[in-house]
Protein backbone atom coordinates (compact mmCIF):
# COMPACT_ATOMS: atom_id res chain seq x y z
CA UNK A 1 5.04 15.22 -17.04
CA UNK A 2 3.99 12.21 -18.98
CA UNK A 3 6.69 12.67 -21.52
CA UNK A 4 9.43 12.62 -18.42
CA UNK A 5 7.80 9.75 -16.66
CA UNK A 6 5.93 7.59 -18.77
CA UNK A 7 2.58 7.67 -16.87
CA UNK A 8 0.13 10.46 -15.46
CA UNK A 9 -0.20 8.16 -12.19
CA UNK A 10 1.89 11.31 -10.07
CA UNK A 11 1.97 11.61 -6.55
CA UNK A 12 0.33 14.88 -5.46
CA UNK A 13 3.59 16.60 -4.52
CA UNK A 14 4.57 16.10 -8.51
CA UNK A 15 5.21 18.86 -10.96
CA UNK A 16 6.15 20.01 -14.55
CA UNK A 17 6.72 23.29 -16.01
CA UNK A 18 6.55 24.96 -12.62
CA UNK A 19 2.99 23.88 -11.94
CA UNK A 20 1.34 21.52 -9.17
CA UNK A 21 0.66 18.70 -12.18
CA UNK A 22 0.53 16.27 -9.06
CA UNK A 23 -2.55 17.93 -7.19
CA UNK A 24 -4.06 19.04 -10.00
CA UNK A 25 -4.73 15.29 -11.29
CA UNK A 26 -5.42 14.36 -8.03
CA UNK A 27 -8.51 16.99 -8.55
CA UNK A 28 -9.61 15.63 -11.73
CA UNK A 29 -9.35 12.09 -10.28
CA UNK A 30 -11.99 12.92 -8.02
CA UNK A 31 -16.06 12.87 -8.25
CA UNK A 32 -17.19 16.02 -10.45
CA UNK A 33 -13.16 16.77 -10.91
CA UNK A 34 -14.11 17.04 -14.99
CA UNK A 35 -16.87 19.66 -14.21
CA UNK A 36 -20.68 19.30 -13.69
CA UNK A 37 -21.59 19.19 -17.33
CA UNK A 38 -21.08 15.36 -18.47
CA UNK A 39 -20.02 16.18 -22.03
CA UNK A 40 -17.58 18.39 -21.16
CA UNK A 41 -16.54 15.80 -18.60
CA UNK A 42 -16.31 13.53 -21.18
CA UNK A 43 -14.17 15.37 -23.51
CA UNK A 44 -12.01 15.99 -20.96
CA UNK A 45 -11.77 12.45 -19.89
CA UNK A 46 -10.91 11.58 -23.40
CA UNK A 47 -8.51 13.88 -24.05
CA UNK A 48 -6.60 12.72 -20.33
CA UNK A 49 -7.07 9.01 -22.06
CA UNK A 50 -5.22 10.20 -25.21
CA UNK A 51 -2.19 11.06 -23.13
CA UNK A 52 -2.42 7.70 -20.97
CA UNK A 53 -5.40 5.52 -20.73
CA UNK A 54 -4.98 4.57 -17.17
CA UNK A 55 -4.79 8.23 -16.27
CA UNK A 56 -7.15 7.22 -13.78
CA UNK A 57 -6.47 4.38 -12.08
CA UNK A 58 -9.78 3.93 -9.47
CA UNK A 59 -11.63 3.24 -12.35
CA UNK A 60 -10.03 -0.03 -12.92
CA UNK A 61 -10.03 -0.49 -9.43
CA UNK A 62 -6.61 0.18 -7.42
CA UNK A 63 -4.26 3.35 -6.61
CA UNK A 64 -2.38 5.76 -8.15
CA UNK A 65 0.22 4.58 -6.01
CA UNK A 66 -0.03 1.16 -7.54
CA UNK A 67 0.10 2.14 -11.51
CA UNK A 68 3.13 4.56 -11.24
CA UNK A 69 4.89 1.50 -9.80
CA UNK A 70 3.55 -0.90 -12.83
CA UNK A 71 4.43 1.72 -15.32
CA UNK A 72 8.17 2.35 -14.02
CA UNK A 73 8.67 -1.48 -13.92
CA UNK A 74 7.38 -1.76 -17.58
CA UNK A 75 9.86 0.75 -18.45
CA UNK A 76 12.92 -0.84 -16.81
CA UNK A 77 11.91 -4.33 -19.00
CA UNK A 78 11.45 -2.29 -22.28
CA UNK A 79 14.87 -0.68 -21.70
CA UNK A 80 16.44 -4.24 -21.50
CA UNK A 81 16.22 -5.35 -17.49
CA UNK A 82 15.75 -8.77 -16.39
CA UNK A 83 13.21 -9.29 -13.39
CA UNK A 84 15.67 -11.10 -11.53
CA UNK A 85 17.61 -8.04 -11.39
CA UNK A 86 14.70 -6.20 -10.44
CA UNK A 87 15.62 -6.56 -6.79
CA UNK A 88 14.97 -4.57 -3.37
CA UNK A 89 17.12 -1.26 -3.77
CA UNK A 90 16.64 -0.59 -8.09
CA UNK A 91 14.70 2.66 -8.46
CA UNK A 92 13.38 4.74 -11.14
CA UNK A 93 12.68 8.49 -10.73
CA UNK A 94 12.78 7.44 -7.07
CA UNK A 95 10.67 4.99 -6.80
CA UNK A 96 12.48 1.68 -5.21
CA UNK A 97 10.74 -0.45 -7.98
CA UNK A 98 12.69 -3.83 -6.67
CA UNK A 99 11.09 -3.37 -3.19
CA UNK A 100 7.89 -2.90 -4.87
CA UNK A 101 7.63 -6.35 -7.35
CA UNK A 102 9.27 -8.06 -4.00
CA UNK A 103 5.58 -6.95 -2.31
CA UNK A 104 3.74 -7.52 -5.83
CA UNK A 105 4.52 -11.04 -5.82
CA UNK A 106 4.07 -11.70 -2.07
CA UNK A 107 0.72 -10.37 -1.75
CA UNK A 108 -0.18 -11.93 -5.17
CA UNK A 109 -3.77 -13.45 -3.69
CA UNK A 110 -4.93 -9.56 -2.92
CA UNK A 111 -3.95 -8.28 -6.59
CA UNK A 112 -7.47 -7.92 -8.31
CA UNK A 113 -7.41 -9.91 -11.49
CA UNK A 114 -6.43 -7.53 -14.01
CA UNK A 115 -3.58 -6.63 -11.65
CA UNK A 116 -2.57 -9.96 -12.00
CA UNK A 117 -3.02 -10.31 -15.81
CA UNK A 118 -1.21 -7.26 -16.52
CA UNK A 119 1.83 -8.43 -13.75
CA UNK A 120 1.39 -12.05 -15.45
CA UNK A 121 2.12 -10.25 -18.85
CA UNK A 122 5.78 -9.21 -17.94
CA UNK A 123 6.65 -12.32 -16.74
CA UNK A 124 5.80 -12.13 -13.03
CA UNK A 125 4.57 -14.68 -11.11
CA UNK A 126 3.77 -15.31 -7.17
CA UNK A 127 5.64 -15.70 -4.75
CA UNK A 128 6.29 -19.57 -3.79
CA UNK A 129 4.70 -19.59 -0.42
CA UNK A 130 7.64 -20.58 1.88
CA UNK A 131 7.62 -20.96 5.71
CA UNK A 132 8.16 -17.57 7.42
CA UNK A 133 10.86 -16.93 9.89
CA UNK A 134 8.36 -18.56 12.77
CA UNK A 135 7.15 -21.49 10.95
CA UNK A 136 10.87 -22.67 10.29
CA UNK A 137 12.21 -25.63 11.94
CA UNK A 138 12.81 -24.68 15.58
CA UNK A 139 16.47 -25.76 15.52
CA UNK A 140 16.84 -23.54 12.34
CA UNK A 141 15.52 -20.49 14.37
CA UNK A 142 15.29 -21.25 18.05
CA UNK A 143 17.85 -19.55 20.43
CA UNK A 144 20.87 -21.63 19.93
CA UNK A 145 24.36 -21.60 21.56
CA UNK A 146 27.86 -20.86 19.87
CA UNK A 147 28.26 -18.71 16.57
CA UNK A 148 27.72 -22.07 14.41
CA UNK A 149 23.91 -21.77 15.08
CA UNK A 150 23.20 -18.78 14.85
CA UNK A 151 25.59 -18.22 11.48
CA UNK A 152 22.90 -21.05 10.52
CA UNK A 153 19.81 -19.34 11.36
CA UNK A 154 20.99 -16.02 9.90
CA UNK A 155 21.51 -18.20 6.78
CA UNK A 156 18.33 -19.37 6.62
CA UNK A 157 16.09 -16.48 7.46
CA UNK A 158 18.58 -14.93 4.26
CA UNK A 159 17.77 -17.52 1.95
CA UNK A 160 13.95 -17.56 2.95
CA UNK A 161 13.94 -14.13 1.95
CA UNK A 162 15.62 -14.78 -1.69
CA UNK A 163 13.29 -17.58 -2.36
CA UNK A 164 10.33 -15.65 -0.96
CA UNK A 165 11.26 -12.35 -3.56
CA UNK A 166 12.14 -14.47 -6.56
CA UNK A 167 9.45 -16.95 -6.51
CA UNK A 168 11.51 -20.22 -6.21
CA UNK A 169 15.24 -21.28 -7.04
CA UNK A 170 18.42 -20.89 -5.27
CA UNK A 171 21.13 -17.80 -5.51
CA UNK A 172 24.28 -18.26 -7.09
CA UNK A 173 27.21 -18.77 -5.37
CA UNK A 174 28.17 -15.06 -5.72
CA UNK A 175 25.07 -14.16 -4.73
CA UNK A 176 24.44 -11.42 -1.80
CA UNK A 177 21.49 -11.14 -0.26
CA UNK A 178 20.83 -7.54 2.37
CA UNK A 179 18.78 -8.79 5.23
CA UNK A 180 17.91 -6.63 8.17
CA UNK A 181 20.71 -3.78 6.45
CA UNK A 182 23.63 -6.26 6.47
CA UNK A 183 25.04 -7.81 3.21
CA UNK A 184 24.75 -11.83 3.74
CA UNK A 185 27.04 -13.88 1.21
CA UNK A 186 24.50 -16.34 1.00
CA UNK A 187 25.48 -17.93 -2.25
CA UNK A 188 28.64 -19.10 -0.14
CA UNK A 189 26.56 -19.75 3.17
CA UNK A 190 24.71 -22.26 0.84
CA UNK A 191 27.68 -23.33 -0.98
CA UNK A 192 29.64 -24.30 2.31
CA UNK A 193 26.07 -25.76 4.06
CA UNK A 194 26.45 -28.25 1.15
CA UNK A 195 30.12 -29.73 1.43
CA UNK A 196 29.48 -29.95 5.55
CA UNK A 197 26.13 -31.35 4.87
CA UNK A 198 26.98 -34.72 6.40
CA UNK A 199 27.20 -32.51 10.07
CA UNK A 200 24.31 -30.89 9.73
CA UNK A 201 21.21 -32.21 12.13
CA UNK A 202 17.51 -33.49 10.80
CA UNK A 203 15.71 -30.34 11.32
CA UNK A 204 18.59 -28.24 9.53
CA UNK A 205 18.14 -30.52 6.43
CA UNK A 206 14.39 -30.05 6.65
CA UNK A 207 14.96 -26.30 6.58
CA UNK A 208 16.86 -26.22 3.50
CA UNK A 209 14.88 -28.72 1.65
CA UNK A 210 11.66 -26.48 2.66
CA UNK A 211 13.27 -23.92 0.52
CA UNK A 212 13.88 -25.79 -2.33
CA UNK A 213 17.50 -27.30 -1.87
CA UNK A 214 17.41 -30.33 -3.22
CA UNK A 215 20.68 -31.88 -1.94
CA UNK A 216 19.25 -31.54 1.71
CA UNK A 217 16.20 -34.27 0.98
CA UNK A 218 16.17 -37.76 1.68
């Protein structure tokens, strides 16, 4: 198993060679799973350790759930990916690994530290904190007439979510961003928000420059 997936962090339903590798860790995960007798435990520990240190992942203080994740994402950057192309919908051996950093950076402040370091070692950092749909502007978001407002609030609420995932900065132009299932062209939304920018109101402005858009400010 380790030699296919890089970690022994498997889910329960896992297996390798035919056998229930998944539930059988699970087992050995839990109190008295190494046996009664602490040296054999030991050895038996040790020998797990050989084959990946955090074979066990409650010692150090979060799930199983949580280190097959870290180790999958490790992989994709020692293969050659870039964390901004780590996004929502990239998976390894299942796993959607984007959706996964998205949440990683987001909930950064409930991480315990080590969590953190280990995240801080590839590069990752938290999420800027950003107003949320409800704390936006209320023109940006209120219940608006004619397809101009709400084109603008679905633009927002789409580039909310890209700053919120990466951490800061603005999409390209060719950028698309998949809110609520639909594809958003949001790198031309913003594109086109900045050549009409002159007929755009106060609190539109003060949306975009929440998020980072520098053209929008005073």
């Amino acid at each position: 198993y380790y030699e296919q997936h890089g970690t022994l962090a498997a889910p329960r339903h896992a297996t390798a060679l035919d056998k229930p590798v998944g539930q059988w860790l699970t087992n050995v995960r839990r109190p008295g799973g190494l046996g009664k007798d602490p040296s054999r435990a030991g050895r038996r520990a040790a020998a797990l350790a050989t084959i990946d240190k955090d074979w066990n992942p409650a010692e150090r203080g979060w799930t199983v759930d949580w280190q097959r994740h870290y180790a999958y994402l490790t992989q994709l950057l020692d293969e050659g990916g870039h964390l901004k192309a780590i996004t929502p919908g990239v998976t390894r051996h299942g796993e959607d690994i984007g959706r996964w950093l998205a949440t990683q950076r987001r909930d950064w402040n409930r991480l315990h530290e080590e969590q953190q370091a280990r995240l801080g070692r590839l590069g990752i950092t938290p999420a800027r904190a950003v107003r949320t749909r409800r704390e936006l502007p209320k023109t940006a978001v209120a219940e608006g007439s004619g397809r101009a407002a709400a084109a603008f609030r679905t633009g927002i609420q789409a580039l909310a979510q890209y700053v919120e995932r990466e951490g800061g900065g603005l999409p390209g132009r060719q950028h698309v961003e998949h809110l609520h299932g639909t594809a958003h062209r949001t790198g031309v939304w913003l594109a086109n928000q900045r050549q009409r920018r002159d007929r755009l109101d106060t609190d539109q402005l003060e949306a975009l420059a929440e998020l980072g858009v520098d053209w929008a400010g005073p």
